[in-house]
N, C-alpha and C. Protein backbone atom coordinates (compact mmCIF):
# COMPACT_ATOMS: atom_id res chain seq x y z
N UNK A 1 5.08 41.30 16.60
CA UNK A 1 4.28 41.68 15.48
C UNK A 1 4.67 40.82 14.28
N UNK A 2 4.14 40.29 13.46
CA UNK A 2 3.85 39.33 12.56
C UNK A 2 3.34 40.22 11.42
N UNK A 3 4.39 40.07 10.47
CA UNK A 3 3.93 40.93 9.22
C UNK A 3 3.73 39.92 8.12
N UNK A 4 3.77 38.80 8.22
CA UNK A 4 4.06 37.78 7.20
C UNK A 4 2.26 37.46 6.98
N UNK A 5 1.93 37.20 5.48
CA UNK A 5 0.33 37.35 5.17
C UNK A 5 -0.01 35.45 5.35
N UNK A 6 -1.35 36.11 5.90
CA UNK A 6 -1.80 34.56 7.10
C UNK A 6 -1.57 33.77 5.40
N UNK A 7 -2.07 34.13 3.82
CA UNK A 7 -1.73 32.90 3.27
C UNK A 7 -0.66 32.32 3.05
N UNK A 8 0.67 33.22 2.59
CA UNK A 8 1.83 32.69 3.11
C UNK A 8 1.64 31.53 4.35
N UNK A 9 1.29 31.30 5.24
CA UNK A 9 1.44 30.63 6.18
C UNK A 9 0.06 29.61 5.74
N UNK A 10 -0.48 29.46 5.33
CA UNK A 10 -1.41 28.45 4.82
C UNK A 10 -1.06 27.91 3.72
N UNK A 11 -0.07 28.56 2.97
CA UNK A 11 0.20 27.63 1.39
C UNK A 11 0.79 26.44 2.06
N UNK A 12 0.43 25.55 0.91
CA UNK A 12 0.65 24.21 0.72
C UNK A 12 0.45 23.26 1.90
N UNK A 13 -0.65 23.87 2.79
CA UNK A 13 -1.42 23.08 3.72
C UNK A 13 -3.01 22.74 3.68
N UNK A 14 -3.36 21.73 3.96
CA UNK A 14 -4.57 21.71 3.37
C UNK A 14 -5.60 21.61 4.88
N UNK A 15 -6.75 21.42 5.03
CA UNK A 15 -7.86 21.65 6.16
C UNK A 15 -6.76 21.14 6.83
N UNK A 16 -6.41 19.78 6.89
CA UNK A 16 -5.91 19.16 7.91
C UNK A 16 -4.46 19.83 8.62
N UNK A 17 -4.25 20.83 7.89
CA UNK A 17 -2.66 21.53 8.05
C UNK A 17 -1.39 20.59 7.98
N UNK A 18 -1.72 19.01 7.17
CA UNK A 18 -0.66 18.77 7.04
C UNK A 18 -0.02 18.43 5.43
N UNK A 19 -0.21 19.61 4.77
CA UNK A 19 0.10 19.48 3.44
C UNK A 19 -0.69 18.60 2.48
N UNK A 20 0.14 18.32 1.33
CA UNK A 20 0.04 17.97 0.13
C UNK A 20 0.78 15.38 0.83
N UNK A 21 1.62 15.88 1.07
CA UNK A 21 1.89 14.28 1.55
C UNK A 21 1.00 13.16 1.49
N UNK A 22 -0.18 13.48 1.88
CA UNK A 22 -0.91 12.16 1.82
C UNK A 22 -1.29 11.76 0.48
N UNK A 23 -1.63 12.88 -0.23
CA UNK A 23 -2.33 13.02 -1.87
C UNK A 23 -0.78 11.93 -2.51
N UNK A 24 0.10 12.68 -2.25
CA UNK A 24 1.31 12.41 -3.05
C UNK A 24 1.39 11.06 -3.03
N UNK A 25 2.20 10.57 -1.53
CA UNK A 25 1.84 8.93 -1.51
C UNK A 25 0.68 8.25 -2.08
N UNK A 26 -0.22 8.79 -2.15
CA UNK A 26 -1.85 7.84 -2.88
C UNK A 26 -1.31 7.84 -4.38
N UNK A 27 -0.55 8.82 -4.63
CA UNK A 27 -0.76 8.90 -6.82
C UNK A 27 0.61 8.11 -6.54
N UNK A 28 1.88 8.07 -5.97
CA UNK A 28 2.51 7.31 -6.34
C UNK A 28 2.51 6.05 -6.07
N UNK A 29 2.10 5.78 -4.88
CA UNK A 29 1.77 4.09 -4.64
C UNK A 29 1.04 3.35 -5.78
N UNK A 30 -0.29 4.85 -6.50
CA UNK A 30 -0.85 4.10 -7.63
C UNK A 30 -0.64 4.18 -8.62
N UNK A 31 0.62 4.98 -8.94
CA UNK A 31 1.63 4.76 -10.02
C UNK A 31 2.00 3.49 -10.32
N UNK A 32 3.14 3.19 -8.99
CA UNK A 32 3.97 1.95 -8.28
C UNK A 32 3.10 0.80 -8.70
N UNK A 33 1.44 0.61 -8.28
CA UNK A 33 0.90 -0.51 -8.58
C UNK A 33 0.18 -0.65 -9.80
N UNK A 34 0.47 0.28 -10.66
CA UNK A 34 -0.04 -0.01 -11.80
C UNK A 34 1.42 -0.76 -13.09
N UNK A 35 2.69 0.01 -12.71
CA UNK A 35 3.98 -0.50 -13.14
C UNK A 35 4.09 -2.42 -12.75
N UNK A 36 3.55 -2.25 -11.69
CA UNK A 36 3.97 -3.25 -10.92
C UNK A 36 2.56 -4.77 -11.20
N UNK A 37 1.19 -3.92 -11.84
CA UNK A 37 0.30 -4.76 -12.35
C UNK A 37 0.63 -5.30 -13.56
N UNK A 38 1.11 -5.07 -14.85
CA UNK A 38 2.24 -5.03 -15.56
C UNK A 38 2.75 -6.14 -15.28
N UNK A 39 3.46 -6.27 -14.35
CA UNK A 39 4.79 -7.70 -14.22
C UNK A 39 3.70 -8.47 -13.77
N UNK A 40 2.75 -8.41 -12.94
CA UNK A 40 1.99 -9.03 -12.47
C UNK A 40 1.17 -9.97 -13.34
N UNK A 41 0.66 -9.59 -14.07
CA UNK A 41 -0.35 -9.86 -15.36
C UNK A 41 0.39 -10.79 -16.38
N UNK A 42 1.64 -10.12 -16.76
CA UNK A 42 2.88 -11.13 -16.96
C UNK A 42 3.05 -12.02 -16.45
N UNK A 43 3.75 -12.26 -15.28
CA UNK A 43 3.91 -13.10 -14.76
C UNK A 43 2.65 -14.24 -15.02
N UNK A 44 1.53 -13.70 -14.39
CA UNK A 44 0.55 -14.99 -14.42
C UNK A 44 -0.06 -15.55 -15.99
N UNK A 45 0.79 -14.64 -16.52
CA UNK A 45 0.34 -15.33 -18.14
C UNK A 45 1.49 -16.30 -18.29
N UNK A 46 2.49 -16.35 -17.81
CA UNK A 46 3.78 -17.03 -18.07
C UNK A 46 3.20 -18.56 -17.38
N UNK A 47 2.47 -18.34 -15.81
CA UNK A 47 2.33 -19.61 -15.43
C UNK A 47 1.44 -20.09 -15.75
N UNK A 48 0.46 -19.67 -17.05
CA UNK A 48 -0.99 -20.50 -16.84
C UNK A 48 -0.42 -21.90 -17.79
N UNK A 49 -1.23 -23.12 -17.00
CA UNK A 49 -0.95 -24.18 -17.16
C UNK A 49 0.59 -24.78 -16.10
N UNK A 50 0.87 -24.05 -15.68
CA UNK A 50 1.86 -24.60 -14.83
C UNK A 50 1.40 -25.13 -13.55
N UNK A 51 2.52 -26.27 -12.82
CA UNK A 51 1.62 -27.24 -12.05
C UNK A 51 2.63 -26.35 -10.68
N UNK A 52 2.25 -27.26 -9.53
CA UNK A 52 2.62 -26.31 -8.31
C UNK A 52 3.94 -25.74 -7.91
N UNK A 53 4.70 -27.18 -8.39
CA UNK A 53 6.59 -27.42 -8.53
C UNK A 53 7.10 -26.16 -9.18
N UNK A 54 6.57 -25.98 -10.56
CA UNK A 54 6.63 -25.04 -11.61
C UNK A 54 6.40 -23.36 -10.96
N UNK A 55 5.06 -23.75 -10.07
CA UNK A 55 5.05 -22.29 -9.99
C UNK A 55 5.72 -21.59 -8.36
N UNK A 56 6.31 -22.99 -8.14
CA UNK A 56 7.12 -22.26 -6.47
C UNK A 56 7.95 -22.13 -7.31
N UNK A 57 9.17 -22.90 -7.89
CA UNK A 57 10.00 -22.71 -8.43
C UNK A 57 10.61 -21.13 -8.96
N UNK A 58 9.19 -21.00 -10.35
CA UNK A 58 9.22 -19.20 -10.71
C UNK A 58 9.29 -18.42 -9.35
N UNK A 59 8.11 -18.58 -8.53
CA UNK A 59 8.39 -17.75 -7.30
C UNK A 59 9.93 -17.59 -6.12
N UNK A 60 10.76 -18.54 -6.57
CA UNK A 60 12.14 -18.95 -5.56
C UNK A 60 13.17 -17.73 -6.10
N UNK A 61 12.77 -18.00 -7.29
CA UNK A 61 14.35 -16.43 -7.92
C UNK A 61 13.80 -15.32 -7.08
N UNK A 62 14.98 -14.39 -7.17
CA UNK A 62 14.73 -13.66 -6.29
C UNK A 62 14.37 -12.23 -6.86
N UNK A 63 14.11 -11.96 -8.03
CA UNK A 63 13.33 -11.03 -8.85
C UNK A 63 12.02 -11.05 -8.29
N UNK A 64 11.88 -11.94 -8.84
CA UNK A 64 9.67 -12.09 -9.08
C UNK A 64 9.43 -12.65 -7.43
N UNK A 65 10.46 -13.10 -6.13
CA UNK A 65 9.74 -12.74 -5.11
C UNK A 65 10.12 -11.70 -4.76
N UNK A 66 10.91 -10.67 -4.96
CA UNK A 66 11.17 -8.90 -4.51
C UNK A 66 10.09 -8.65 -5.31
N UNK A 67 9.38 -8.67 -6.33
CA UNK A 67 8.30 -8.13 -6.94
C UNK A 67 6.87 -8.56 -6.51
N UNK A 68 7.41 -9.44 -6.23
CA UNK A 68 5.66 -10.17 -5.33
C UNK A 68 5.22 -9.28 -3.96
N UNK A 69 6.56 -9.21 -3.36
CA UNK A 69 6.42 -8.54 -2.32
C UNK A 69 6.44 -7.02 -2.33
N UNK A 70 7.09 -6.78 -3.45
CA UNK A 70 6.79 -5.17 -3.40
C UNK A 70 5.20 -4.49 -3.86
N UNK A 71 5.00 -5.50 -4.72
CA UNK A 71 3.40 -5.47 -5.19
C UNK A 71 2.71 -6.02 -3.99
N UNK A 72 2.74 -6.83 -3.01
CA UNK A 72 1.55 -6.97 -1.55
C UNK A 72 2.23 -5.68 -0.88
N UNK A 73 3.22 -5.44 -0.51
CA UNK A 73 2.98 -4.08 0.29
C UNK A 73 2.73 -2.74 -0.87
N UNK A 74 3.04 -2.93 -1.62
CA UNK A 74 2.47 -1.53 -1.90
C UNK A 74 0.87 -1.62 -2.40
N UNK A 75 0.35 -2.40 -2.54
CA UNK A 75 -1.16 -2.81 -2.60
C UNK A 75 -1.65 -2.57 -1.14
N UNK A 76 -1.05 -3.05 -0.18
CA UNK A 76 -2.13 -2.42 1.02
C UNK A 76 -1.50 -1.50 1.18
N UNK A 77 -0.37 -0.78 1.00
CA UNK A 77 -0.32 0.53 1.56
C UNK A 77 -1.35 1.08 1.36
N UNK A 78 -1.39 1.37 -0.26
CA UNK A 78 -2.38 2.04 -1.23
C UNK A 78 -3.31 1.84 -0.47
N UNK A 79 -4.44 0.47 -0.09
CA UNK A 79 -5.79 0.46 0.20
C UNK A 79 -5.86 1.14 1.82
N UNK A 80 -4.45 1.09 2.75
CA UNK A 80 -4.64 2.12 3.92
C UNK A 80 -4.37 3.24 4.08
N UNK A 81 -3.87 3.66 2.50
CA UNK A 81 -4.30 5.04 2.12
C UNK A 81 -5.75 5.62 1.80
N UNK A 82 -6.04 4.66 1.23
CA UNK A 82 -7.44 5.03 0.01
C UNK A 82 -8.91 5.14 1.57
N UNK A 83 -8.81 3.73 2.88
CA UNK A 83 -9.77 3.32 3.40
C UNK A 83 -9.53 4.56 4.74
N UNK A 84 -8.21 5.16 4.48
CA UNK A 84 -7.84 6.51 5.64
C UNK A 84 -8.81 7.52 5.06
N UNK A 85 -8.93 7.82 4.28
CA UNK A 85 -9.50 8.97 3.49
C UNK A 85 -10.95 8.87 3.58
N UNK A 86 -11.64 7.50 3.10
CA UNK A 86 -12.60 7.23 3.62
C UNK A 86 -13.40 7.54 5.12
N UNK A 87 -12.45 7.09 5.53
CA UNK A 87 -12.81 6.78 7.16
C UNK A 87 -12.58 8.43 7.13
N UNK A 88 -12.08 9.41 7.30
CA UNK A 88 -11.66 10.92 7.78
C UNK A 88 -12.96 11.12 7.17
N UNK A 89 -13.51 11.01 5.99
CA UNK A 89 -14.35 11.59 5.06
C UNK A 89 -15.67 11.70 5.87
N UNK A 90 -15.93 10.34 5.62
CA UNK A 90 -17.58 9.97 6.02
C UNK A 90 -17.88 9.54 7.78
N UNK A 91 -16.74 9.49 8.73
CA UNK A 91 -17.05 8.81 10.11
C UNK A 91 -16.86 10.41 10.47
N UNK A 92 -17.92 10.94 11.27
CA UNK A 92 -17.85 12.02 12.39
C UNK A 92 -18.15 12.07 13.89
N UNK A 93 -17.81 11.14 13.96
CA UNK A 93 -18.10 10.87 15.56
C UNK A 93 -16.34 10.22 16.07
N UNK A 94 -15.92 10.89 16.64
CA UNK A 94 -14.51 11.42 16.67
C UNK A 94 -14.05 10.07 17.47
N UNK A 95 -14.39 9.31 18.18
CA UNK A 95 -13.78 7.38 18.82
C UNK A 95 -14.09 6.22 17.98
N UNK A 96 -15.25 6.27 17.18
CA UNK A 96 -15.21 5.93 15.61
C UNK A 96 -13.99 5.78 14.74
N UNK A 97 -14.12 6.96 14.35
CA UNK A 97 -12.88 7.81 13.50
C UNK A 97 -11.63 6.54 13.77
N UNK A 98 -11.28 7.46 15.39
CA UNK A 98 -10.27 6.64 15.71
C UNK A 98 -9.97 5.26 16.11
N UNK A 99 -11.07 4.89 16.09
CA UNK A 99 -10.69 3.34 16.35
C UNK A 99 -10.91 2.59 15.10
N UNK A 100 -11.41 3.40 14.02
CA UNK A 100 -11.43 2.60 13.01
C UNK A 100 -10.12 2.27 11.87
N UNK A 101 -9.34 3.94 12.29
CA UNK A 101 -7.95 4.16 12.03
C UNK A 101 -7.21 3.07 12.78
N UNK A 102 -7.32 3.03 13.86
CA UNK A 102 -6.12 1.84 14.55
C UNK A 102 -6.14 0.57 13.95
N UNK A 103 -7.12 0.24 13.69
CA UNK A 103 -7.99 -1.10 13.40
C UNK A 103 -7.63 -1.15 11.50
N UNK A 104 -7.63 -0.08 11.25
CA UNK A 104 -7.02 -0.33 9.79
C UNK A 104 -5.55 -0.31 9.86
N UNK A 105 -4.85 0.17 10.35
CA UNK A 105 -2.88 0.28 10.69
C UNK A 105 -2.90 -1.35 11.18
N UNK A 106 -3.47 -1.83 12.02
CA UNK A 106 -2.86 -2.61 12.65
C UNK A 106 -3.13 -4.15 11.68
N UNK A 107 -4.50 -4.08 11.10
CA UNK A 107 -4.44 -5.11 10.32
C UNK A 107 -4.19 -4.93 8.92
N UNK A 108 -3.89 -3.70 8.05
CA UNK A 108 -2.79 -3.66 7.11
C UNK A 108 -1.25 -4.25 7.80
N UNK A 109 -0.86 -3.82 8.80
CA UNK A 109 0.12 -4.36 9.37
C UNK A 109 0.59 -6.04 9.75
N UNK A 110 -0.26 -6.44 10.17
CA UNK A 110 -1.19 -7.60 10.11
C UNK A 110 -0.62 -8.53 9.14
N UNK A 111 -1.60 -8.14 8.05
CA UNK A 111 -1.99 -8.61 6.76
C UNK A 111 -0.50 -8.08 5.93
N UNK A 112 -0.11 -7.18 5.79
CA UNK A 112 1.30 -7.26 5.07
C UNK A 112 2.52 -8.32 5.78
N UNK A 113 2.42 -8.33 6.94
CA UNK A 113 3.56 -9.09 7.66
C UNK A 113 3.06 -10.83 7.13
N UNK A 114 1.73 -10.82 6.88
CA UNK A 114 1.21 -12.55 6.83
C UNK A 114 2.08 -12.81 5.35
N UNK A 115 0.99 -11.61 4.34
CA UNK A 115 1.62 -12.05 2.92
C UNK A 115 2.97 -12.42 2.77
N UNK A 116 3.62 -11.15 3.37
CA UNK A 116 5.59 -11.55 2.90
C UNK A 116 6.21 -12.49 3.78
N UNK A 117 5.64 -13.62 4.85
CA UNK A 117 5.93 -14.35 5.37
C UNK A 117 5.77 -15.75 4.80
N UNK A 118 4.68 -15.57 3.69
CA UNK A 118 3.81 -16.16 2.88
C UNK A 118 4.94 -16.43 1.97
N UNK A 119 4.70 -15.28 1.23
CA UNK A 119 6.06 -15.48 0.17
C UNK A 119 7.51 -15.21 0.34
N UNK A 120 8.08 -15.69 1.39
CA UNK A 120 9.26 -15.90 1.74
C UNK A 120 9.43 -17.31 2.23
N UNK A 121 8.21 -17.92 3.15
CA UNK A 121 8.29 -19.41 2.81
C UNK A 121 8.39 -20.39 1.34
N UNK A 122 7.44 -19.60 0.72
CA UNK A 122 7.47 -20.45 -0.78
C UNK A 122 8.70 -20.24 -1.20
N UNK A 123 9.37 -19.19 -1.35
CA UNK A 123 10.49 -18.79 -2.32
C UNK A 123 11.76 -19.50 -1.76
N UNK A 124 11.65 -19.53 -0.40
CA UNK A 124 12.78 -20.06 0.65
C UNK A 124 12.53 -21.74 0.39
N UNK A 125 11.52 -22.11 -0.18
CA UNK A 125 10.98 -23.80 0.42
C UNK A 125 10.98 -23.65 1.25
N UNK A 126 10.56 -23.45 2.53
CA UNK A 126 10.41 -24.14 3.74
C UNK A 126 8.86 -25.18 3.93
């Protein structure tokens, strides 16, 4: 016998029954990339007019490439947060759904591994 009231057992779950988590990560990632647009915006005001030497160079310290890279992954996190929500929202045809989910993980995955490979060559010279 179960005396505990069914909302007790529904707080802080939402349709999907898995909480508040996804919301959370979306406002802070777009916290994260708005702090992080900031240095960004900076930064590219610092290099305008700078020639290519100039601007690997800025990119080689190892500040502004930990910030380059924390700004490309947390930029697609964010957008395979934002295009998850989407996709749950508006696709109802349930192999859809899911293959459109895989297909977004795998090329955010993808696409984050290219960028910071990207900018770890420049910063490294290779």
């Amino acid at each position: 016998m179960n005396l505990r009231n069914p909302l007790a057992n529904a707080h802080n779950h939402g349709a999907a029954g898995d909480g508040v988590g996804h919301w959370w990560a979306q406002r802070f990632s777009a916290i994260l990339l708005a702090l992080l647009t900031v240095w960004l915006v900076y930064a590219l005001a610092s290099l305008v007019g700078a020639d290519h030497a100039a601007a690997t160079t800025w990119l080689g310290t190892p500040f502004n490439a930990a910030m380059a890279i924390l700004f490309v992954v947390t930029s697609i996190y964010h957008g395979k947060l934002g295009l998850q929500v989407i996709i749950e929202d508006y696709i109802h045809q349930r192999s859809v759904e899911v293959s459109l989910q895989i297909f977004i993980k795998l090329a955010s995955i993808v696409g984050g591994l290219l960028a910071v490979i990207a900018i770890l060559k420049v910063a490294f010279g290779v």
